[in-house]
PDB file of N, CA and C in Angstrom:
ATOM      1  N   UNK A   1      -5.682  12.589   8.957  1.00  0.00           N
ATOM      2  CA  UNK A   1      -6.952  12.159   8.425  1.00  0.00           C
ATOM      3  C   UNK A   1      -7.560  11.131   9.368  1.00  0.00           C
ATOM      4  N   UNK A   2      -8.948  10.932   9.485  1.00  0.00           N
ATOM      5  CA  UNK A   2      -9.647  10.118  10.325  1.00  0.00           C
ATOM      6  C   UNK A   2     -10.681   9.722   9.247  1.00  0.00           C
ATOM      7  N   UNK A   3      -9.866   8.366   9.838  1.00  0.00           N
ATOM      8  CA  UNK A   3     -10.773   6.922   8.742  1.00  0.00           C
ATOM      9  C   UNK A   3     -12.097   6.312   9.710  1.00  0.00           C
ATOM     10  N   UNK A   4     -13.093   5.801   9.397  1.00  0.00           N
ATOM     11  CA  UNK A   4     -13.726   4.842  10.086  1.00  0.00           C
ATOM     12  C   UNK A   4     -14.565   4.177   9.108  1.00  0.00           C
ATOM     13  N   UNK A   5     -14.692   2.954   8.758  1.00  0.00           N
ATOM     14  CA  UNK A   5     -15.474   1.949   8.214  1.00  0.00           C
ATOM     15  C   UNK A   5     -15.279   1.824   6.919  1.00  0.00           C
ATOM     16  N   UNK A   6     -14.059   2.137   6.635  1.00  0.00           N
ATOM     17  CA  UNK A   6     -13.683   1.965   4.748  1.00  0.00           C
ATOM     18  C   UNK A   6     -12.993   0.791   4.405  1.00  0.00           C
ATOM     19  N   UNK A   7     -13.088   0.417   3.118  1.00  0.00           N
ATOM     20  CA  UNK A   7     -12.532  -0.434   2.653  1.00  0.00           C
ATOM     21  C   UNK A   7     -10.935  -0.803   2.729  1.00  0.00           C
ATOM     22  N   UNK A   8     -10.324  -0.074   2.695  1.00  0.00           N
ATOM     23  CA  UNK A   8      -8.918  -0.217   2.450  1.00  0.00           C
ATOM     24  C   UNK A   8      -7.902   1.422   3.158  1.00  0.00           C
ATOM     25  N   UNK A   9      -7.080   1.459   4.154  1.00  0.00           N
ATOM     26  CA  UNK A   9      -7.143   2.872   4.239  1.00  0.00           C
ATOM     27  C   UNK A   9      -6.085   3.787   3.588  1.00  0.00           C
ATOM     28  N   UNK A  10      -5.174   2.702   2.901  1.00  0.00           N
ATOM     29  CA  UNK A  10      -4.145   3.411   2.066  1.00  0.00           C
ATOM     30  C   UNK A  10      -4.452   2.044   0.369  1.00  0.00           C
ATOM     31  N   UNK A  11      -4.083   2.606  -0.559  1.00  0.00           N
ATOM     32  CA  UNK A  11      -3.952   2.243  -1.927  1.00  0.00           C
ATOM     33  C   UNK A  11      -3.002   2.784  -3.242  1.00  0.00           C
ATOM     34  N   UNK A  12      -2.157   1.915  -3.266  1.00  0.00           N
ATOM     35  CA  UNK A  12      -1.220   2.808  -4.654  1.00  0.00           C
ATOM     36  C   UNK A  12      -0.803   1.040  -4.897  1.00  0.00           C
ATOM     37  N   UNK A  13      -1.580   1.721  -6.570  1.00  0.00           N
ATOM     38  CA  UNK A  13      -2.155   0.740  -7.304  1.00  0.00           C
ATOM     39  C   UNK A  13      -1.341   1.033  -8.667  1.00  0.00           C
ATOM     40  N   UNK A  14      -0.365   0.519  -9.360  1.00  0.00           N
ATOM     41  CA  UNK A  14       0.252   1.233 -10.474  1.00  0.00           C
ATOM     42  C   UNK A  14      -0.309  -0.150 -11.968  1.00  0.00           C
ATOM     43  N   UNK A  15      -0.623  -1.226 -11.345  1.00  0.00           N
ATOM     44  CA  UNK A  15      -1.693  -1.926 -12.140  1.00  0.00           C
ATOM     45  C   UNK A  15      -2.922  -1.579 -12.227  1.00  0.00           C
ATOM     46  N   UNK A  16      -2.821  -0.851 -13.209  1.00  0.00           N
ATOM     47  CA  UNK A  16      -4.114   0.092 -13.394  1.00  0.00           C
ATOM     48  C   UNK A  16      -5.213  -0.378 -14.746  1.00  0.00           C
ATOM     49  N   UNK A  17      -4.735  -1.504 -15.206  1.00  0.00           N
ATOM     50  CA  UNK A  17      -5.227  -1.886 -16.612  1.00  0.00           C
ATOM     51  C   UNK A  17      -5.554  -3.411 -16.509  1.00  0.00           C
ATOM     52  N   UNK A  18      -6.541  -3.968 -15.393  1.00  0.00           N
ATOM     53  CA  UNK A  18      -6.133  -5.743 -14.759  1.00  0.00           C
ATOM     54  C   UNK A  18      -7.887  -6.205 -16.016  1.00  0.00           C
ATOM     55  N   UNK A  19      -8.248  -5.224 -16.737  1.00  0.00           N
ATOM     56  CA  UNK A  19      -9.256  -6.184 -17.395  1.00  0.00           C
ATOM     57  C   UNK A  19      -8.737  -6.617 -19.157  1.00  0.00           C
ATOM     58  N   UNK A  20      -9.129  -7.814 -19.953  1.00  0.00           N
ATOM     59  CA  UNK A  20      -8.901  -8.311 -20.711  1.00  0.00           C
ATOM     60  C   UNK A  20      -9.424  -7.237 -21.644  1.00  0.00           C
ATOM     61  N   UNK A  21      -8.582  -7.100 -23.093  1.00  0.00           N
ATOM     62  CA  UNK A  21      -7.000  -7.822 -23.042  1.00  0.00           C
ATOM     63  C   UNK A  21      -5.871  -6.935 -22.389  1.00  0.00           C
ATOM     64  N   UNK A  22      -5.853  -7.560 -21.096  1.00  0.00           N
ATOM     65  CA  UNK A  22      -4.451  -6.310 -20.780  1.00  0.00           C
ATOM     66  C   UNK A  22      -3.341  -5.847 -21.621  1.00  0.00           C
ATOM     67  N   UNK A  23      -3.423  -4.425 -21.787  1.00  0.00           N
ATOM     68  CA  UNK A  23      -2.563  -3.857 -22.709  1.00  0.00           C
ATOM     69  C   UNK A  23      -1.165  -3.794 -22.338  1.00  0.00           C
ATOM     70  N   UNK A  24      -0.179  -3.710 -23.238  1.00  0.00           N
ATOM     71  CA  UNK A  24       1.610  -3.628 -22.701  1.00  0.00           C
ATOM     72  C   UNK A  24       1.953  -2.637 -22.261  1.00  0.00           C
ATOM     73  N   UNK A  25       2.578  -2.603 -21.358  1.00  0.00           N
ATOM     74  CA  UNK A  25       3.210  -1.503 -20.594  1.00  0.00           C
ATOM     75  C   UNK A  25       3.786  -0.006 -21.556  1.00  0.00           C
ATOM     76  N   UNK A  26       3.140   0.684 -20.497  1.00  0.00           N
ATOM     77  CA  UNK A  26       3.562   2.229 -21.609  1.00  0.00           C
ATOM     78  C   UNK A  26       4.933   1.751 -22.024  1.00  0.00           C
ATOM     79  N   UNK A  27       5.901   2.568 -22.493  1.00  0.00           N
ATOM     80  CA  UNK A  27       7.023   2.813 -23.089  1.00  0.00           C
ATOM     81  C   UNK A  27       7.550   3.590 -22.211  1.00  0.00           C
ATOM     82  N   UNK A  28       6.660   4.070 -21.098  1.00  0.00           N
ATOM     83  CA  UNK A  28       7.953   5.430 -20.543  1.00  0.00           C
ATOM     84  C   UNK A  28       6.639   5.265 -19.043  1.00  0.00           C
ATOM     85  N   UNK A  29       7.326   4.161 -18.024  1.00  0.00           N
ATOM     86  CA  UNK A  29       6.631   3.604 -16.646  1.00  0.00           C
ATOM     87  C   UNK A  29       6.311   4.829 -15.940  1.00  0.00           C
ATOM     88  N   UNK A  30       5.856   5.148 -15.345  1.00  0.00           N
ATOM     89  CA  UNK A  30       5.431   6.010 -14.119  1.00  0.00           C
ATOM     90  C   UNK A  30       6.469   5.404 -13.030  1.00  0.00           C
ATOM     91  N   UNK A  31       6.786   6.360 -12.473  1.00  0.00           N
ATOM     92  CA  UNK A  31       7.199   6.141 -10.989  1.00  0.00           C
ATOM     93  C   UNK A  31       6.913   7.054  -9.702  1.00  0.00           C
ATOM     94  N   UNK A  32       6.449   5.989  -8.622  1.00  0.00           N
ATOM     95  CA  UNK A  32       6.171   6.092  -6.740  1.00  0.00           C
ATOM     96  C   UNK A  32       7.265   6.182  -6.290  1.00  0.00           C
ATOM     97  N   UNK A  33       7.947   7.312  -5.843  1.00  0.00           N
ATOM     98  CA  UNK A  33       8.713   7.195  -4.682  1.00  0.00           C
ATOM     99  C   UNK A  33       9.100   8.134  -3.764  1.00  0.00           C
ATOM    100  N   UNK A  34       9.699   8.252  -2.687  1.00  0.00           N
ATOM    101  CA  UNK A  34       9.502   8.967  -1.488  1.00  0.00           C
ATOM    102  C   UNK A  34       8.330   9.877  -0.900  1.00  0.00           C
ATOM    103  N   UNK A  35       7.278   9.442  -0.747  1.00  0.00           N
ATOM    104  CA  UNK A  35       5.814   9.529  -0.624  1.00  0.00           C
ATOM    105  C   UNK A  35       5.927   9.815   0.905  1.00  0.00           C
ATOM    106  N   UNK A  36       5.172  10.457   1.710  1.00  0.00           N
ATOM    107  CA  UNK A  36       5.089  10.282   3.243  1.00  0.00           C
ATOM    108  C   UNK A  36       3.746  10.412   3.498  1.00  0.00           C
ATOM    109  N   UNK A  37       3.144   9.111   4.654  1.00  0.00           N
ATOM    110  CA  UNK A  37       1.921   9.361   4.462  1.00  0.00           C
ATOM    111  C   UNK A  37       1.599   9.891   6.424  1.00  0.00           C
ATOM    112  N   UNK A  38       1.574  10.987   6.540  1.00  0.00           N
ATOM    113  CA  UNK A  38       1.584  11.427   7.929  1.00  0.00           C
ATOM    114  C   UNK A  38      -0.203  11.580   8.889  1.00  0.00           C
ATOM    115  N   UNK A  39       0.259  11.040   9.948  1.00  0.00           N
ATOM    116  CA  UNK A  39      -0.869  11.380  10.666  1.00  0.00           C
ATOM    117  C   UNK A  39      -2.540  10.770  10.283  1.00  0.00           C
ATOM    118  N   UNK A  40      -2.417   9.916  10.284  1.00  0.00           N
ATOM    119  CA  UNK A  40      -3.875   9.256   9.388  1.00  0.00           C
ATOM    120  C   UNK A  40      -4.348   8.257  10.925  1.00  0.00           C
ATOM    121  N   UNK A  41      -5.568   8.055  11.335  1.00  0.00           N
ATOM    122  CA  UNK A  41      -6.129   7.359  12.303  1.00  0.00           C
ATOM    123  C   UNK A  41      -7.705   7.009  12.137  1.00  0.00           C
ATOM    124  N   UNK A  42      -8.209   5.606  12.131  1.00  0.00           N
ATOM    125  CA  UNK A  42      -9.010   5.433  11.815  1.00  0.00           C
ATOM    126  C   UNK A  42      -8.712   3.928  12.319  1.00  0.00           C
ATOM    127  N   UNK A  43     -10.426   3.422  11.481  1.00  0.00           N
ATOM    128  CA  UNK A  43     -10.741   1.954  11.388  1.00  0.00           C
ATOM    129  C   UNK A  43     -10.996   1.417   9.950  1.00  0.00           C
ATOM    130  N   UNK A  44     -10.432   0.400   9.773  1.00  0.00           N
ATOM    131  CA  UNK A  44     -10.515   0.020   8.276  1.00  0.00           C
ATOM    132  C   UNK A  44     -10.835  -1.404   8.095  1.00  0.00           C
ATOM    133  N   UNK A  45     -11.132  -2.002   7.042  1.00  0.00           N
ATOM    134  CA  UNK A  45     -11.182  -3.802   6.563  1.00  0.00           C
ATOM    135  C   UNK A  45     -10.180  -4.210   6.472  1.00  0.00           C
ATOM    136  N   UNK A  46      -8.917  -3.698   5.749  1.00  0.00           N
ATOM    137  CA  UNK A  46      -7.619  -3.440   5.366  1.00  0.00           C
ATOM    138  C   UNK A  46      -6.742  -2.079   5.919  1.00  0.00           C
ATOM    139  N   UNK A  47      -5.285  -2.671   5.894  1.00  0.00           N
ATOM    140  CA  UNK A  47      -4.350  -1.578   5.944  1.00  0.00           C
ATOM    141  C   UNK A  47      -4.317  -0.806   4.831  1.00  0.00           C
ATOM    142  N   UNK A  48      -4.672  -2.191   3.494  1.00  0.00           N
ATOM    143  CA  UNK A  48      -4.473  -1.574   1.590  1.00  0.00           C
ATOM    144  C   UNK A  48      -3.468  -2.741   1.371  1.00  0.00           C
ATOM    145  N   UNK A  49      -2.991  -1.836   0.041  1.00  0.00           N
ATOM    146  CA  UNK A  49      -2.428  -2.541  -0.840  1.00  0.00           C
ATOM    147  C   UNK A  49      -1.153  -1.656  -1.367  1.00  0.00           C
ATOM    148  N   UNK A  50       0.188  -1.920  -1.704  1.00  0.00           N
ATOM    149  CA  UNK A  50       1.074  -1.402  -2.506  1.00  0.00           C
ATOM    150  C   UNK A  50       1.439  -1.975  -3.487  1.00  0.00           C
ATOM    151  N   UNK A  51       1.169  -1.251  -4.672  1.00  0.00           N
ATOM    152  CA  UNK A  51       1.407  -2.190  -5.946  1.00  0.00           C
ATOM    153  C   UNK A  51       2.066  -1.753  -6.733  1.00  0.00           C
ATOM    154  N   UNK A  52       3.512  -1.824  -6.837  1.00  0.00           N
ATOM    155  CA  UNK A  52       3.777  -1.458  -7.936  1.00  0.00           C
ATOM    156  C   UNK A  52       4.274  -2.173  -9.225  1.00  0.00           C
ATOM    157  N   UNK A  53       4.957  -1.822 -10.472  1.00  0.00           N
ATOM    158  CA  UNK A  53       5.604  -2.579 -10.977  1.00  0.00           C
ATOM    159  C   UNK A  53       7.090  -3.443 -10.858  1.00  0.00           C
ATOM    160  N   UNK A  54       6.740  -4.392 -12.032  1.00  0.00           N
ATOM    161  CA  UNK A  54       7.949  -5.181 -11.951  1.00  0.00           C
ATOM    162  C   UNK A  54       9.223  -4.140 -12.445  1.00  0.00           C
ATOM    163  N   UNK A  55       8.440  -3.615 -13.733  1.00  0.00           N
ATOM    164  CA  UNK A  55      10.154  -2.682 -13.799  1.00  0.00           C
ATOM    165  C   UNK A  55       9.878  -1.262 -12.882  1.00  0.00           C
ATOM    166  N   UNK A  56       9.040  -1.280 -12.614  1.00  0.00           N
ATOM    167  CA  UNK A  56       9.022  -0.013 -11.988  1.00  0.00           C
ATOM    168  C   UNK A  56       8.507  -0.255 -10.398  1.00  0.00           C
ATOM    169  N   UNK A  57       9.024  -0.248  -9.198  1.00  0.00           N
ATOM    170  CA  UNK A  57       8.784  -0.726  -8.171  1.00  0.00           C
ATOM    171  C   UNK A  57       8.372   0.596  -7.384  1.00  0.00           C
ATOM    172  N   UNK A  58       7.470   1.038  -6.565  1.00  0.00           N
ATOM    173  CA  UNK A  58       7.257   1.567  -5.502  1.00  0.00           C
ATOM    174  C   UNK A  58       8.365   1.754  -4.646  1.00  0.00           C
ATOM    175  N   UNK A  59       8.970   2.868  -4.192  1.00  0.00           N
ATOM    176  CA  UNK A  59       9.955   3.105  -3.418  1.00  0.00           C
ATOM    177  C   UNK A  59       9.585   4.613  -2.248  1.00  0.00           C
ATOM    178  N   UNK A  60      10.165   3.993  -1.359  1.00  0.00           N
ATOM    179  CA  UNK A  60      10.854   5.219  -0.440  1.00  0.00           C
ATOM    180  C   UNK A  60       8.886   5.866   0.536  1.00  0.00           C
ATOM    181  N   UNK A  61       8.063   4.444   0.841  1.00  0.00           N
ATOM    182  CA  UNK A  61       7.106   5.244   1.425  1.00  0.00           C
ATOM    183  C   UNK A  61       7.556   5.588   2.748  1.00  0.00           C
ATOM    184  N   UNK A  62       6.815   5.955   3.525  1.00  0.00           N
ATOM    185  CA  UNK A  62       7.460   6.641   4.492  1.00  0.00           C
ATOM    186  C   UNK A  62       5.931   6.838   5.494  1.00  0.00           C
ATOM    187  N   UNK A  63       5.846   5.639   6.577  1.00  0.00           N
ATOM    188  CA  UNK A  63       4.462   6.284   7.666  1.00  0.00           C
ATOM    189  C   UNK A  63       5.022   6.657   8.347  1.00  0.00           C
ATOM    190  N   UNK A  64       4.137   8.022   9.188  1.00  0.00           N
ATOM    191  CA  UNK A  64       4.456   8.968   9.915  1.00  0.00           C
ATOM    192  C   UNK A  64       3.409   9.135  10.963  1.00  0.00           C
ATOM    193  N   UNK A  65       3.442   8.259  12.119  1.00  0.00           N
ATOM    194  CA  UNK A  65       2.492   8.671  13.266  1.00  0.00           C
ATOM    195  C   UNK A  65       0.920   7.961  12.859  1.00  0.00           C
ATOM    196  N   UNK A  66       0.879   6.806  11.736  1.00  0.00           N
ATOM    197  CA  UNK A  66      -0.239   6.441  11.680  1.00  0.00           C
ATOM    198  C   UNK A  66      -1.195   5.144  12.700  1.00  0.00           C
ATOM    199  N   UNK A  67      -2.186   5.088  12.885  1.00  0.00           N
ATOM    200  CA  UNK A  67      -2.714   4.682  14.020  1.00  0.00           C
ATOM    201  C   UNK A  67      -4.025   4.177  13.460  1.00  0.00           C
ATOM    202  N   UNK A  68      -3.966   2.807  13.192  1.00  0.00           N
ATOM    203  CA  UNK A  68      -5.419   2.096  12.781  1.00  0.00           C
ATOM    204  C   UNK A  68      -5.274   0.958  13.235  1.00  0.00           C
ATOM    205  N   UNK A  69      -6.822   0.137  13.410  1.00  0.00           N
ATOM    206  CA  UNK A  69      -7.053  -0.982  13.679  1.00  0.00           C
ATOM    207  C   UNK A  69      -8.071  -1.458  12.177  1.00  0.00           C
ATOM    208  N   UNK A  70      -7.575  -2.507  12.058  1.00  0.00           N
ATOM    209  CA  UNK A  70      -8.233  -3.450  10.881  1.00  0.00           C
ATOM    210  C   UNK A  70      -8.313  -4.720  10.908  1.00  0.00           C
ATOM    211  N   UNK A  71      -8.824  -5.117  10.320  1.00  0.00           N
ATOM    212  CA  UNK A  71      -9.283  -6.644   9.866  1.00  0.00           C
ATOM    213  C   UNK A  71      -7.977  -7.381   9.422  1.00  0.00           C
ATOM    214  N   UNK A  72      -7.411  -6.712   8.296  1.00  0.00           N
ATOM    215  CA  UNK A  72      -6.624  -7.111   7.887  1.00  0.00           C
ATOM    216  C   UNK A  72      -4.961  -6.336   7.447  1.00  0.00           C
ATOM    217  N   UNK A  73      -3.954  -7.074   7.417  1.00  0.00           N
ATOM    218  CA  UNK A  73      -2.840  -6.232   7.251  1.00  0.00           C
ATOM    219  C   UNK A  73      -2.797  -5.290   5.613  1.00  0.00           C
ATOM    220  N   UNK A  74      -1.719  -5.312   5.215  1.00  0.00           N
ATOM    221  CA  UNK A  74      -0.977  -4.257   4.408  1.00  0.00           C
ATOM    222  C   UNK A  74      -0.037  -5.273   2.843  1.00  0.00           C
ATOM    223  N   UNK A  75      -0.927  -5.258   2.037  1.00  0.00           N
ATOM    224  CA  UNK A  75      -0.618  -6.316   0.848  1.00  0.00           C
ATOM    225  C   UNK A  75       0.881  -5.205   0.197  1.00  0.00           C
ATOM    226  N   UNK A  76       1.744  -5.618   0.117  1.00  0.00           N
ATOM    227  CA  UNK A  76       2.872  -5.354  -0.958  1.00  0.00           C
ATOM    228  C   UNK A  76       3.097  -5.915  -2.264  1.00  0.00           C
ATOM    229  N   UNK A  77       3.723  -5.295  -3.357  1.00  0.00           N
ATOM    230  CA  UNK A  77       4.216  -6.142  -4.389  1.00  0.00           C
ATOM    231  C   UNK A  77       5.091  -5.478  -5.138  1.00  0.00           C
ATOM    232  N   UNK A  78       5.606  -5.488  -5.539  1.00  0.00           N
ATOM    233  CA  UNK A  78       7.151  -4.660  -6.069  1.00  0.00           C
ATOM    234  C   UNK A  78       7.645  -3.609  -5.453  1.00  0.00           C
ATOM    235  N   UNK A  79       7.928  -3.484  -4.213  1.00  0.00           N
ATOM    236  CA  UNK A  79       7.912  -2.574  -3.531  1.00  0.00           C
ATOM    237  C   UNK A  79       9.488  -2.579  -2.769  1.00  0.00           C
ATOM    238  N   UNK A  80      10.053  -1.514  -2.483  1.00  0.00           N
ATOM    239  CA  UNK A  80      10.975  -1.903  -1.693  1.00  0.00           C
ATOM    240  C   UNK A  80      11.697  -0.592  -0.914  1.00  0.00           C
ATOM    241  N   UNK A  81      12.448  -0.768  -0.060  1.00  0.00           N
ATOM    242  CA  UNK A  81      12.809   0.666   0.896  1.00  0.00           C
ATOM    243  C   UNK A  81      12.111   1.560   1.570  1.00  0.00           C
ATOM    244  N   UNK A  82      10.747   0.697   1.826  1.00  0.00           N
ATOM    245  CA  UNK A  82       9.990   1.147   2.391  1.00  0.00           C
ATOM    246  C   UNK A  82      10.205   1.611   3.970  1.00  0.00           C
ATOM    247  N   UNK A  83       9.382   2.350   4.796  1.00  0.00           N
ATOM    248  CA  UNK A  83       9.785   2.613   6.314  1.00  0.00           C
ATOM    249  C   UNK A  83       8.396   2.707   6.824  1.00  0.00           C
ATOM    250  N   UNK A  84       7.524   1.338   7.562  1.00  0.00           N
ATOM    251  CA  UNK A  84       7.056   1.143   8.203  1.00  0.00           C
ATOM    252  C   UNK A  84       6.404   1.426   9.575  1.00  0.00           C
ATOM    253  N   UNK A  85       8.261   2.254  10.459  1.00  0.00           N
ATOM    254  CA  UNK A  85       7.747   1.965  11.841  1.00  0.00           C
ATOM    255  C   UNK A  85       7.136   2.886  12.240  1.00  0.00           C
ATOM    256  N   UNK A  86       6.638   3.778  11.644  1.00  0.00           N
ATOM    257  CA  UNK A  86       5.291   4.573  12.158  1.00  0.00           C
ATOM    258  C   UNK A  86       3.912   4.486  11.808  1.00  0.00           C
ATOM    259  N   UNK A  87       3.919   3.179  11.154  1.00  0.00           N
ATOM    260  CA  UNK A  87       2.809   2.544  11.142  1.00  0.00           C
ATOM    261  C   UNK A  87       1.958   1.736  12.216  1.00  0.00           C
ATOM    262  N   UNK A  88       1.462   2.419  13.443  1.00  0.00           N
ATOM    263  CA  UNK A  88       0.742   1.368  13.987  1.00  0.00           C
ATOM    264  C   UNK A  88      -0.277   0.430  13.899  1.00  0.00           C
ATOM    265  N   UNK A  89      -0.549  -0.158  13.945  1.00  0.00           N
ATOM    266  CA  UNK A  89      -2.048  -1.087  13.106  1.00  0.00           C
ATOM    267  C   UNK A  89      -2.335  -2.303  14.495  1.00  0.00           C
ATOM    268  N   UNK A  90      -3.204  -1.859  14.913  1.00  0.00           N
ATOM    269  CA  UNK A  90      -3.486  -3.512  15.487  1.00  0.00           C
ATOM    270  C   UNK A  90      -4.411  -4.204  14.767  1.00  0.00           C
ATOM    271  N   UNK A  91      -3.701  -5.043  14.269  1.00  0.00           N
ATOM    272  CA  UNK A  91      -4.747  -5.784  13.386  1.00  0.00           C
ATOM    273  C   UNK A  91      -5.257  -7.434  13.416  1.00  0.00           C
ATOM    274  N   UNK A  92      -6.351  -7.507  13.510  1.00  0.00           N
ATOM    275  CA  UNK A  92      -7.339  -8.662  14.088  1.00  0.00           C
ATOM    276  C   UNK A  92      -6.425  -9.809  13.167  1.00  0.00           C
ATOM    277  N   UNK A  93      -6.331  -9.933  12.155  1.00  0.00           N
ATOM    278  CA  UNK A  93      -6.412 -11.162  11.398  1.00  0.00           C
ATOM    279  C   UNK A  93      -4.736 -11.046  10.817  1.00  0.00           C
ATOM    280  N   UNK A  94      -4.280 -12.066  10.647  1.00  0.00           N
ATOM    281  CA  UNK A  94      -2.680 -12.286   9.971  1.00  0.00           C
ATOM    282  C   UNK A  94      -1.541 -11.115  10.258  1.00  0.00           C
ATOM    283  N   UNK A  95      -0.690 -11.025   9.745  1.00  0.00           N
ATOM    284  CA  UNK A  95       0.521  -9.972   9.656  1.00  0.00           C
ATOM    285  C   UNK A  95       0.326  -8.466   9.181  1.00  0.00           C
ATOM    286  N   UNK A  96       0.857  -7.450  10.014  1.00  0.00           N
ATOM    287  CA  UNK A  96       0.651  -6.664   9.067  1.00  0.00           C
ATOM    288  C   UNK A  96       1.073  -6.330   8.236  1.00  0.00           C
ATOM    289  N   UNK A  97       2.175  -6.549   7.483  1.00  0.00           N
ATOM    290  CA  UNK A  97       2.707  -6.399   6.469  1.00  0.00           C
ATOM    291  C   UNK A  97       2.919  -7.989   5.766  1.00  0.00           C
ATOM    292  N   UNK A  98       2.290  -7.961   4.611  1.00  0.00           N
ATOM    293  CA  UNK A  98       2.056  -9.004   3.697  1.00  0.00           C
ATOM    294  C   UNK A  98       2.754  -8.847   2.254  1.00  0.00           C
ATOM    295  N   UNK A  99       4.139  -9.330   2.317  1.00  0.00           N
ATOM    296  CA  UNK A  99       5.009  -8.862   1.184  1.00  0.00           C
ATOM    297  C   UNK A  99       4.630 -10.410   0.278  1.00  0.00           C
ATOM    298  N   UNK A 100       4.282  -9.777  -1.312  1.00  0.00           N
ATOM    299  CA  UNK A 100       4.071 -11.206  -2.376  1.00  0.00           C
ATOM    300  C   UNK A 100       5.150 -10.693  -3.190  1.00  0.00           C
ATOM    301  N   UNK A 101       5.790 -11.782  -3.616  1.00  0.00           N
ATOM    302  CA  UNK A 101       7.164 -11.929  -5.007  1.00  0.00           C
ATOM    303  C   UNK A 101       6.378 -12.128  -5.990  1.00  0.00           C
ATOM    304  N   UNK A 102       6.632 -11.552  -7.205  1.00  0.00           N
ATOM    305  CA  UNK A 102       6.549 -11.637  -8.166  1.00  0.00           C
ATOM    306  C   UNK A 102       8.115 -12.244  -8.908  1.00  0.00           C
TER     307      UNK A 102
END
């Protein structure tokens, strides 16, 4: 895929409900895992965002040959076992990978 001038160029967002009154978690979580995101090149504001849950974490992404320049890196949050190194990014501003604890 060929990105140029978008907001964000990857997004998996499993907080899907962030306006008041946030409702309680289903009973039966969704789960992200072993995803591969191959061949993607472009220009972006962002790398994105990975979001998953606390009980339910994002697992097993997998870049494959990707190639962008952005503004900014690659936000994480419950995420883990991820595989990065075919992520290229030169990116203008901070790290590219931006892991937050919850």
């Amino acid at each position: 895929m060929l990105y140029y001038n978008v907001k964000q160029a990857f997004e998996f967002n499993m907080q899907w409900r962030m306006v008041t009154p946030i409702a309680p978690p289903a009973k039966v979580l969704p789960v992200f895992r072993n995803i591969t995101m191959k061949n993607f090149t472009g220009e972006a504001n962002s790398l994105g965002s990975i979001n998953g849950l606390k009980d339910s974490p994002i697992t097993g992404i997998t870049f494959v040959n990707c190639n962008l320049k952005v503004q900014q890196g690659l936000t994480t949050t419950n995420t883990y076992n991820n595989d990065y190194s075919g992520l290229n990014a030169e990116v203008k501003e901070g790290k590219k990978i931006i892991e937050i604890s919850e």
